[in-house]
Protein backbone atom coordinates (compact mmCIF):
# COMPACT_ATOMS: atom_id res chain seq x y z
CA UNK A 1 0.00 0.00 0.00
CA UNK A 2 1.44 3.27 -0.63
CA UNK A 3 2.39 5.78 1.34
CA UNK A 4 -0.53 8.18 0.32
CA UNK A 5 -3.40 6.61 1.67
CA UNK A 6 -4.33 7.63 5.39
CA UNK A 7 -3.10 4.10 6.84
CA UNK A 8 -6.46 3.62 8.78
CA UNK A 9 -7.14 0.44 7.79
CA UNK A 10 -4.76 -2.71 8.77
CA UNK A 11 -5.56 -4.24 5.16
CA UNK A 12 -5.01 -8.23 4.43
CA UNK A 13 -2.64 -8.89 1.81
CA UNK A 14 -4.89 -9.32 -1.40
CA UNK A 15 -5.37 -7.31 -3.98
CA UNK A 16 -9.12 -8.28 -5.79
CA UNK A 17 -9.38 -7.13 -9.56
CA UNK A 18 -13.07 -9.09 -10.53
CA UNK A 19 -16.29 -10.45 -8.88
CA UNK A 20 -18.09 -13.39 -9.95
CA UNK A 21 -21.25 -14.53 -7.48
CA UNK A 22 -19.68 -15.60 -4.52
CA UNK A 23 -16.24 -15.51 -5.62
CA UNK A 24 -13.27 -12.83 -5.67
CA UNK A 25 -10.27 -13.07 -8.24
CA UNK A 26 -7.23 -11.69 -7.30
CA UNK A 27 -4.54 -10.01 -9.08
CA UNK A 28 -2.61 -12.76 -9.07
CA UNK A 29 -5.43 -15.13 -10.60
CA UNK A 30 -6.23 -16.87 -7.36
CA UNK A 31 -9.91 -17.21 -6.49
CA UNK A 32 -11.33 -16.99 -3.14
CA UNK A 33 -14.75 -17.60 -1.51
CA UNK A 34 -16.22 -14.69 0.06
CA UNK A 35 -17.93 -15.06 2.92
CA UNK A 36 -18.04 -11.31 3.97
CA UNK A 37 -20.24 -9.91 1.32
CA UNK A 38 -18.25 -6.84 1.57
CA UNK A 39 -19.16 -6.82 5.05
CA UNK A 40 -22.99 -7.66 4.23
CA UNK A 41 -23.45 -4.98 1.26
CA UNK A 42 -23.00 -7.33 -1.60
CA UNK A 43 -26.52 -8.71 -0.90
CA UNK A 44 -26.61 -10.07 -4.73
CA UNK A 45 -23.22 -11.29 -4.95
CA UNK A 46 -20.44 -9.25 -6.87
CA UNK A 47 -21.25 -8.53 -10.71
CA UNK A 48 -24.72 -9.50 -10.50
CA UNK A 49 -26.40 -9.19 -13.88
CA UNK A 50 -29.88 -7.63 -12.74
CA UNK A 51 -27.68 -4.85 -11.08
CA UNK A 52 -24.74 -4.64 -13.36
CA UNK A 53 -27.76 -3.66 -16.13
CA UNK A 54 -29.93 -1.18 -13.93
CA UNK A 55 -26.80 0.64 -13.41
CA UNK A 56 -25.68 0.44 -16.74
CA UNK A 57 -28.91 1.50 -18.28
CA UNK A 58 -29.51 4.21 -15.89
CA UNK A 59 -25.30 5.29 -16.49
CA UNK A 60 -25.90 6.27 -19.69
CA UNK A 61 -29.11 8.45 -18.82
CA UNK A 62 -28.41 10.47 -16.01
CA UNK A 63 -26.04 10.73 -13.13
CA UNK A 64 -26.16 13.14 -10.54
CA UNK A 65 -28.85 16.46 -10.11
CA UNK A 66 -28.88 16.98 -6.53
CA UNK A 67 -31.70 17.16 -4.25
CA UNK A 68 -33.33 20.73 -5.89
CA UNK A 69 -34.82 18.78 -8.03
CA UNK A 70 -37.43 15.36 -8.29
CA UNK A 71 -35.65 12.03 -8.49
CA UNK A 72 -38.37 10.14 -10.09
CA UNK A 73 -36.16 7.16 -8.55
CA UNK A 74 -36.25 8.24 -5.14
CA UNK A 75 -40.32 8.02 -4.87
CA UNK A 76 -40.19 5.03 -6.99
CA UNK A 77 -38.06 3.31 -3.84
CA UNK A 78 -39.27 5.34 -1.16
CA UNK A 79 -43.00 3.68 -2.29
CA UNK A 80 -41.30 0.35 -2.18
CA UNK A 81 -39.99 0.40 1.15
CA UNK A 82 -43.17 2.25 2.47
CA UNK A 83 -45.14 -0.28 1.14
CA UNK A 84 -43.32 -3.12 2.57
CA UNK A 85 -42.85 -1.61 6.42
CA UNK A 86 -44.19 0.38 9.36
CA UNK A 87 -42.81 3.39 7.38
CA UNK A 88 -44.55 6.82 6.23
CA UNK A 89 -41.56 8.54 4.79
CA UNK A 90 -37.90 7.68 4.07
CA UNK A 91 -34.72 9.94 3.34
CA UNK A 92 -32.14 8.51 1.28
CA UNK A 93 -28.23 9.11 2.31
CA UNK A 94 -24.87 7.39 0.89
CA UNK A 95 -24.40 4.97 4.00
CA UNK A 96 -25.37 3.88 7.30
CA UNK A 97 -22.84 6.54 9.20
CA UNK A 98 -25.11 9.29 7.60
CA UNK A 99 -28.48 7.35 8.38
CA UNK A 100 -27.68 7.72 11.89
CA UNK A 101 -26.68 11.00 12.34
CA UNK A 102 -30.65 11.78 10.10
CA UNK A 103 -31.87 9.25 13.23
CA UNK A 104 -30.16 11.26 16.05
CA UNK A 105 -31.23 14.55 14.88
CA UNK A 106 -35.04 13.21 13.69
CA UNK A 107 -35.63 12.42 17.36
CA UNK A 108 -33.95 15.39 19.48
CA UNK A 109 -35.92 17.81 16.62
CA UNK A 110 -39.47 15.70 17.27
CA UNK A 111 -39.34 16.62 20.91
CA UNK A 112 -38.21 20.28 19.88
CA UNK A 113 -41.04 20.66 18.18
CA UNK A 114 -43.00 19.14 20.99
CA UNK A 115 -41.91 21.84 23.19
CA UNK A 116 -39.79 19.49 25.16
CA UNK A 117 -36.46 20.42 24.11
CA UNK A 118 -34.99 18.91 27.37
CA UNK A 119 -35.70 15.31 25.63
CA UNK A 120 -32.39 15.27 24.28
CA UNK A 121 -31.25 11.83 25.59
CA UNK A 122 -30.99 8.72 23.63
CA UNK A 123 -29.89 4.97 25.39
CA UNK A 124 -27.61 2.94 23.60
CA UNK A 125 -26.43 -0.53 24.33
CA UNK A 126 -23.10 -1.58 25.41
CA UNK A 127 -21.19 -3.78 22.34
CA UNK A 128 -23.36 -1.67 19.84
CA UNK A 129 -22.11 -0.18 16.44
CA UNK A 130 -23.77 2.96 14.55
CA UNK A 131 -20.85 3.84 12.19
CA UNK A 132 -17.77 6.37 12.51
CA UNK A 133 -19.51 9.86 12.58
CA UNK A 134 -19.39 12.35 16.24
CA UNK A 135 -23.09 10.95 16.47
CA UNK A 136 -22.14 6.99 15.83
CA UNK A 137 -19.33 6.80 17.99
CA UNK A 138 -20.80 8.94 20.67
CA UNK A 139 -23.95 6.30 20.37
CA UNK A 140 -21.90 2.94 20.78
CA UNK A 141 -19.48 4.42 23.20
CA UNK A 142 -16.67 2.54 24.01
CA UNK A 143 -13.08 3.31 23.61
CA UNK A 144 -12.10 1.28 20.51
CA UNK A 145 -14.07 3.76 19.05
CA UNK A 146 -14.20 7.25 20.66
CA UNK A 147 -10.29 7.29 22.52
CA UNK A 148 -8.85 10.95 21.45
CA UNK A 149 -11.43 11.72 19.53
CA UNK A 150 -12.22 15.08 22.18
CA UNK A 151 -15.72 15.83 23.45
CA UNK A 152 -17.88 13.61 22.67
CA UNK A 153 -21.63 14.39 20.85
CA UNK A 154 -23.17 14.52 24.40
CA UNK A 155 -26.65 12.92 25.29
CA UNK A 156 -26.03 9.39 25.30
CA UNK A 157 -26.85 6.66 27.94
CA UNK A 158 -24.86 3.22 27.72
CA UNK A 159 -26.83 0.13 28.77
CA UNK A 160 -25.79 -3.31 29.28
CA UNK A 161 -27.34 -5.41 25.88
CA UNK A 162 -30.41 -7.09 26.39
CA UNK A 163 -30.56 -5.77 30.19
CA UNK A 164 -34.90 -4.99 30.54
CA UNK A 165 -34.57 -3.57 33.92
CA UNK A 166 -31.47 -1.48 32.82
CA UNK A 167 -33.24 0.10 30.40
CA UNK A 168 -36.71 0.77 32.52
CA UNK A 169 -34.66 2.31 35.46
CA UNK A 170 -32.78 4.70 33.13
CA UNK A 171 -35.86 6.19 30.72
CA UNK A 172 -36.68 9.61 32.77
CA UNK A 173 -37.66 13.05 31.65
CA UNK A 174 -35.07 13.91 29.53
CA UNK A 175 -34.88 10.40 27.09
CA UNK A 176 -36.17 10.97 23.79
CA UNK A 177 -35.28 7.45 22.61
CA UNK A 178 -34.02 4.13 22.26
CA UNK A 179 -31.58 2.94 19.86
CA UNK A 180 -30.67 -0.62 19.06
CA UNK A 181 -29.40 -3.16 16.68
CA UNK A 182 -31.90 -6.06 16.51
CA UNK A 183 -29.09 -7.99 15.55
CA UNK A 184 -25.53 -6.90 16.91
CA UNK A 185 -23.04 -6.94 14.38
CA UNK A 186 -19.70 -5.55 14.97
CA UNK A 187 -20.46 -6.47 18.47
CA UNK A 188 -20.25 -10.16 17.73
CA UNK A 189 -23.49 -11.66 15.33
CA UNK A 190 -25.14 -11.21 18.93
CA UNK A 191 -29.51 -11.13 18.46
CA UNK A 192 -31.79 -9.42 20.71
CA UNK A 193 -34.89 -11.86 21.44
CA UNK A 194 -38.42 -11.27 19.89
CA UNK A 195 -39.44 -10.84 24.02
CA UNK A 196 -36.54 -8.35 24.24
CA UNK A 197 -37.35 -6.58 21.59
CA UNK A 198 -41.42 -6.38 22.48
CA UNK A 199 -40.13 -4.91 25.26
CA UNK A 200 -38.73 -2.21 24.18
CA UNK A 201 -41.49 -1.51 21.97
CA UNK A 202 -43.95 -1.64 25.09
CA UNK A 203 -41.32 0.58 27.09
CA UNK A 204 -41.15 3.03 24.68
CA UNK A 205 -44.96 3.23 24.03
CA UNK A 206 -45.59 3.23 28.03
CA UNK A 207 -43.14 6.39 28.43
CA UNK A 208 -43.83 8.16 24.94
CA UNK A 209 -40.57 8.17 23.47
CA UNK A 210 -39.07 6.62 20.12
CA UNK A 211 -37.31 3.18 19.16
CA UNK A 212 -35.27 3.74 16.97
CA UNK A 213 -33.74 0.51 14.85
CA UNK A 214 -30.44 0.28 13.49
CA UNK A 215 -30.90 -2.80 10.91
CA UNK A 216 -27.69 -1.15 8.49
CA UNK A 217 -26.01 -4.91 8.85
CA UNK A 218 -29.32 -7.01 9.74
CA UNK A 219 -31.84 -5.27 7.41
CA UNK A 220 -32.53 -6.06 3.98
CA UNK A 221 -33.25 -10.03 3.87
CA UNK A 222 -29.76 -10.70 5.86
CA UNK A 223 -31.91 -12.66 8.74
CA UNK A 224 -34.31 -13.67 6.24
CA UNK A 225 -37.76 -11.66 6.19
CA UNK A 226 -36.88 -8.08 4.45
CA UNK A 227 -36.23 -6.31 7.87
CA UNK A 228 -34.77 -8.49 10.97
CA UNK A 229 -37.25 -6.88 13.34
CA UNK A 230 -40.31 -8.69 11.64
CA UNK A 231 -39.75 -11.93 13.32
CA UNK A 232 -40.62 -9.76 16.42
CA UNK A 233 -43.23 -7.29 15.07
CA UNK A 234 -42.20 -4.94 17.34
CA UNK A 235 -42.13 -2.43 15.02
CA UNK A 236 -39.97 1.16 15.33
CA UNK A 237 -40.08 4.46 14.71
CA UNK A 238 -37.37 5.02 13.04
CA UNK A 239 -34.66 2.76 10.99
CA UNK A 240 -31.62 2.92 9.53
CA UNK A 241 -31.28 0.84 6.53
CA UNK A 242 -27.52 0.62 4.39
CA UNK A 243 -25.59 -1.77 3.02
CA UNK A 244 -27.10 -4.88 1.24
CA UNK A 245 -29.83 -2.50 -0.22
CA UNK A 246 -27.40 -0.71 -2.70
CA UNK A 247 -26.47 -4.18 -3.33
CA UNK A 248 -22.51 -2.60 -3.19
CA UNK A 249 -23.10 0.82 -4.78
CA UNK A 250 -23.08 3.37 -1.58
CA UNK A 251 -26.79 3.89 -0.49
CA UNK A 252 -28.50 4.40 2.48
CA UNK A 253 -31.67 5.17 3.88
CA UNK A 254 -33.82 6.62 7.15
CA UNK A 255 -37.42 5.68 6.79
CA UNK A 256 -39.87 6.86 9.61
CA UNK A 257 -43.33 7.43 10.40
CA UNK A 258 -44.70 11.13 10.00
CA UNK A 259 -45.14 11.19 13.70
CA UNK A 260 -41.20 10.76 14.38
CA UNK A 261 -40.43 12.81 11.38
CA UNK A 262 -42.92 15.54 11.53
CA UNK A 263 -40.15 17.77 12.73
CA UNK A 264 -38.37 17.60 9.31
CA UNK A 265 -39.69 20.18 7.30
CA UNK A 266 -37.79 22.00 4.83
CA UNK A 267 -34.27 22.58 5.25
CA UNK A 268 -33.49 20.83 8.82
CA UNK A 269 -31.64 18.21 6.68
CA UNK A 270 -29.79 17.27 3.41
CA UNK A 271 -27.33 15.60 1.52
CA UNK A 272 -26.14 16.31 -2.09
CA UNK A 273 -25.22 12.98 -3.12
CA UNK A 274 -28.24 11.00 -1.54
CA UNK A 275 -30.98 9.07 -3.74
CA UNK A 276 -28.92 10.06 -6.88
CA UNK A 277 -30.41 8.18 -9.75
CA UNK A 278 -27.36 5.99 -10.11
CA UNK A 279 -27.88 4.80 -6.62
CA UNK A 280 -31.92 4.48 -7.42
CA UNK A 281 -31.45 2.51 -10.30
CA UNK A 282 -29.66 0.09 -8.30
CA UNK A 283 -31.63 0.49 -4.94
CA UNK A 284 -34.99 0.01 -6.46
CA UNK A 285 -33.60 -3.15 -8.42
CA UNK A 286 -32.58 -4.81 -5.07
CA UNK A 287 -35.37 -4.26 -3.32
CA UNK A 288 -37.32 -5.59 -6.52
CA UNK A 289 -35.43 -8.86 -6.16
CA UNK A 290 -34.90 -9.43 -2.41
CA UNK A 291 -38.51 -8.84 -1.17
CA UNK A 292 -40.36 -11.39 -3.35
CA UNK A 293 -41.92 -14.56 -1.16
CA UNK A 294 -39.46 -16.98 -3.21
CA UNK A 295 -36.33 -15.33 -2.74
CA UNK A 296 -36.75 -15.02 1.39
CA UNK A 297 -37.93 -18.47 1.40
CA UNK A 298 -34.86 -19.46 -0.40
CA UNK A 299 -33.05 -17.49 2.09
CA UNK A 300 -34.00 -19.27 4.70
CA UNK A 301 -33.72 -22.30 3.79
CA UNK A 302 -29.75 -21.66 2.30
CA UNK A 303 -29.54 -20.06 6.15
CA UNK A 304 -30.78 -23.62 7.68
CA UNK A 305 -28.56 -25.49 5.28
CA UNK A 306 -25.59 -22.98 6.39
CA UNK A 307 -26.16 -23.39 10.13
CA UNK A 308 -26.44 -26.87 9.65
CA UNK A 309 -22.76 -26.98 8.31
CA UNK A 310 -21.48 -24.61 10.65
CA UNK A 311 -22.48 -26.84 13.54
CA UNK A 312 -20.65 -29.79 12.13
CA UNK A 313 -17.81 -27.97 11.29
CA UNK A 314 -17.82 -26.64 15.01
CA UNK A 315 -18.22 -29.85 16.15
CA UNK A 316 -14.99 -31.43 14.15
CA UNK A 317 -12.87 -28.65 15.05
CA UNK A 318 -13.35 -28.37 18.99
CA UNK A 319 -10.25 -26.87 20.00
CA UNK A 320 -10.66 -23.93 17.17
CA UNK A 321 -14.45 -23.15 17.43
CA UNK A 322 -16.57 -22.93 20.38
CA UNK A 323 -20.42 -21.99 18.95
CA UNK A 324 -22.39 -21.06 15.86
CA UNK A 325 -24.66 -17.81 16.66
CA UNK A 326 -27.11 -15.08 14.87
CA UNK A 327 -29.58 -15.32 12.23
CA UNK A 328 -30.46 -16.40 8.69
CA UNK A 329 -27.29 -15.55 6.54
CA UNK A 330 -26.09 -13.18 9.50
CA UNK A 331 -24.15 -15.92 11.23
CA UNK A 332 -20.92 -15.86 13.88
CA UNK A 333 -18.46 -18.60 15.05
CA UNK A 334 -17.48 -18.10 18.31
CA UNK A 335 -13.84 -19.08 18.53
CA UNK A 336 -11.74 -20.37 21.01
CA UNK A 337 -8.46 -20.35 18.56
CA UNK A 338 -7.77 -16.05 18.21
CA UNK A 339 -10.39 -15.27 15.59
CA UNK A 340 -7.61 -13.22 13.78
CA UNK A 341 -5.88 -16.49 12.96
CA UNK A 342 -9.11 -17.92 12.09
CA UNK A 343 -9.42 -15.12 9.45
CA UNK A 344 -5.71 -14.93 8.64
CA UNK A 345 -5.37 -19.15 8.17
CA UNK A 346 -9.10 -19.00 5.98
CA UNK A 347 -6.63 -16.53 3.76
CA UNK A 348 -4.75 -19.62 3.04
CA UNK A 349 -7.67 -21.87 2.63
CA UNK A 350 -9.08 -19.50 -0.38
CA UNK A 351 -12.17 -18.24 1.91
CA UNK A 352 -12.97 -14.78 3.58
CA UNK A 353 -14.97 -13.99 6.45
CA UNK A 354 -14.77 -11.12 8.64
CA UNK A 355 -13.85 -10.53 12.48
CA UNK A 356 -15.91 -9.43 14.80
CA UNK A 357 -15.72 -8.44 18.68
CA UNK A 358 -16.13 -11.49 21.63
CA UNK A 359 -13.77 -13.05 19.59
CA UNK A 360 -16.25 -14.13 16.78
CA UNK A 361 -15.95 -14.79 12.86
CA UNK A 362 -18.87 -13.23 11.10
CA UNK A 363 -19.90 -15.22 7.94
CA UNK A 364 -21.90 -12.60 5.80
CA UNK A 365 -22.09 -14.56 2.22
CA UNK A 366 -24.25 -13.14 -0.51
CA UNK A 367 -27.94 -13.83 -0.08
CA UNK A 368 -28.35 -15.53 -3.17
CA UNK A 369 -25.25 -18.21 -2.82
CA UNK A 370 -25.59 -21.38 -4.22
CA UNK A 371 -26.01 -24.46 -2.01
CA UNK A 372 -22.37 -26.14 -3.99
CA UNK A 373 -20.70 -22.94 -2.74
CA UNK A 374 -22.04 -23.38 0.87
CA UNK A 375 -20.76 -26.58 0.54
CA UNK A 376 -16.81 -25.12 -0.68
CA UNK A 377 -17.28 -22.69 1.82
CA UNK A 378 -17.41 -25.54 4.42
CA UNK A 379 -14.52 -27.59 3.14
CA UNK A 380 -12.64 -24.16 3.04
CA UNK A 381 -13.08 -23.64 6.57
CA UNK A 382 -12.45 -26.96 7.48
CA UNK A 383 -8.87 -26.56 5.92
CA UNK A 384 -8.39 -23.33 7.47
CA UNK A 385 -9.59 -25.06 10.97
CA UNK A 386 -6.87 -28.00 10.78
CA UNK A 387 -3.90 -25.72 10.04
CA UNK A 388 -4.59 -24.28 12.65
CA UNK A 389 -4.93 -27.03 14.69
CA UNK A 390 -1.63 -28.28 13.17
């Protein structure tokens, strides 16, 4: 890597020139399974052909007009996804770090506008991720992420995850809201039960404040139904949706109800690059494809097939893995060999998956892989697994 690019990123050793599916190719010709997705964006697999076209097609119309003017795209999704959820409205950003900060500010400017401008407080959960921005670090907390980084975005509350009574004893006068990952990602493929999550609907509705969801890594057919909170129905008020639905082109998304967001009116937010039509194009051809009866039912049942694998993999490798955890194609392997040299040795093996805190691999493969490559992916692992072990 050369010397100018801000060395913020300890990089692996590959260099990938082409996407096929599942599979990466790297400069040197060598193909590996990818199990990472990107780090779950690549919801279709890389060059898909559906999105490779919209793109293409929509490339040689029009690019970029900014948000002065009607992106016939943007309603075109924003019906989609209003159809398909608890949502009223949505705002469209580049990525999930920008979907958060629209979340933080949607719910401090509702109680504004309520005349409770005191309602500034939001609790977060300890382990949680909301992306790099003041507002995202200040909302998982933790030093990993916010050491030197200077005053902090204030108003945050840090909870232990999945803690009921916690999170009763600290709503008071000045909360606004809740915000939570249904599914923990970064934090280690960790999911918050249906009862869990009911409750903090029913807390929230018993003191008048807002849930906010954070489904940027769980949303978007990962767990598979289209949003990971449906197996609940504990619906929020307001989500943050990125990754897998740009299907690898940089798109995000805040959709709401008009309650939460009625204190968004004209100029209290923006972004020039959101919902441009390149992103559209691709956006609405995701959604299209993901949120169709078949393709979540084939989801689920490549998820079982997965899981099943995992287990026996865990089970013939007992001094390298410890568990399987998490939901539909949003799995973890807890490790009890450094899940580093998990990663590092599945280098080796020709297979990529993706680290993740309480020393857990995440396996994040593309929604739509075929059953042979879940079966690779397995024999991959196992290699990896008995290097190790060697």
């Amino acid at each position: 890597m050369t010397n100018s690019i801000l060395p913020t990123y300890a990089r692996a050793p590959m260099t990938f020139v082409k996407g096929e599916g599942s599979w990466l190719i790297a400069d040197d010709g060598q193909r590996y399974l990818d199990l990472g997705a990107g780090i779950a964006v690549n919801a279709l697999g890389h060059a898909n052909p559906d999105l490779v076209a919209a793109l293409t097609e929509q490339a040689g119309q029009l690019w970029h007009t900014s948000n002065l003017y009607n992106i016939p795209g943007q309603e075109k999704l924003a019906d989609q996804l209003v159809d398909a959820t608890f949502a009223d409205n949505v705002f469209f950003t580049n990525s999930g770090t920008e979907a958060c900060e629209l979340a933080v500010k949607m719910a401090r400017k509702y109680w504004h506008e309520k005349g409770q401008p005191e309602r500034v407080e939001i609790l977060a959960f300890e382990g949680s991720f909301h992306g790099r921005s003041s507002a995202g670090i200040a909302a998982a907390g933790g030093d990993k992420l916010t050491k030197g980084f200077g005053p902090l975005l204030p108003g945050f509350k840090h909870l232990p995850f999945g803690d009921h009574d916690a999170i009763i004893a600290a709503i008071g006068d000045t909360t606004a809201a809740i915000i939570v990952e249904p599914v923990q990602g970064e934090g280690g493929i960790k999911p918050l039960s249906d009862a869990c999550l009911k409750g903090l609907r029913d807390a929230c509705d018993s003191a008048g404040i807002l849930l906010i969801y954070d489904e940027v890594q769980c949303g978007v057919a990962r767990t598979g139904k289209l949003f990971a909170h449906e197996w609940s129905d504990a619906e929020p008020d307001i989500m943050m949706v990125a990754k897998g639905i740009g299907g690898g082109f940089p798109l995000g998304a805040v959709l709401a109800t008009n309650e939460a967001s009625s204190g968004m009116g004209a100029g209290t937010h923006g972004s020039t690059y959101g919902g441009n039509p390149l992103a559209m194009a691709v956006g609405n051809r995701v959604v299209e494809l993901v949120n169709d009866p078949e393709f979540l039912s084939e989801v689920n049942r490549k998820a079982g097939l997965m899981r099943q694998k995992l287990e026996g993999l865990v089970a013939s490798h007992p001094d390298v893995f410890e568990s399987v955890r998490g939901m539909g194609l949003m799995l973890g392997i807890k490790c009890k060999a450094v899940n580093m040299d998990v990663v590092n040795a599945g280098y080796g093996a020709g297979v990529l998956t993706v680290p993740a805190a309480d020393n857990v691999i995440r396996i994040l493969p593309a929604l739509n892989i075929p059953d042979e490559d879940i079966g690779e992916a397995i024999s991959r692992l196992d290699t990896a697994a008995t290097t190790l072990e060697k």
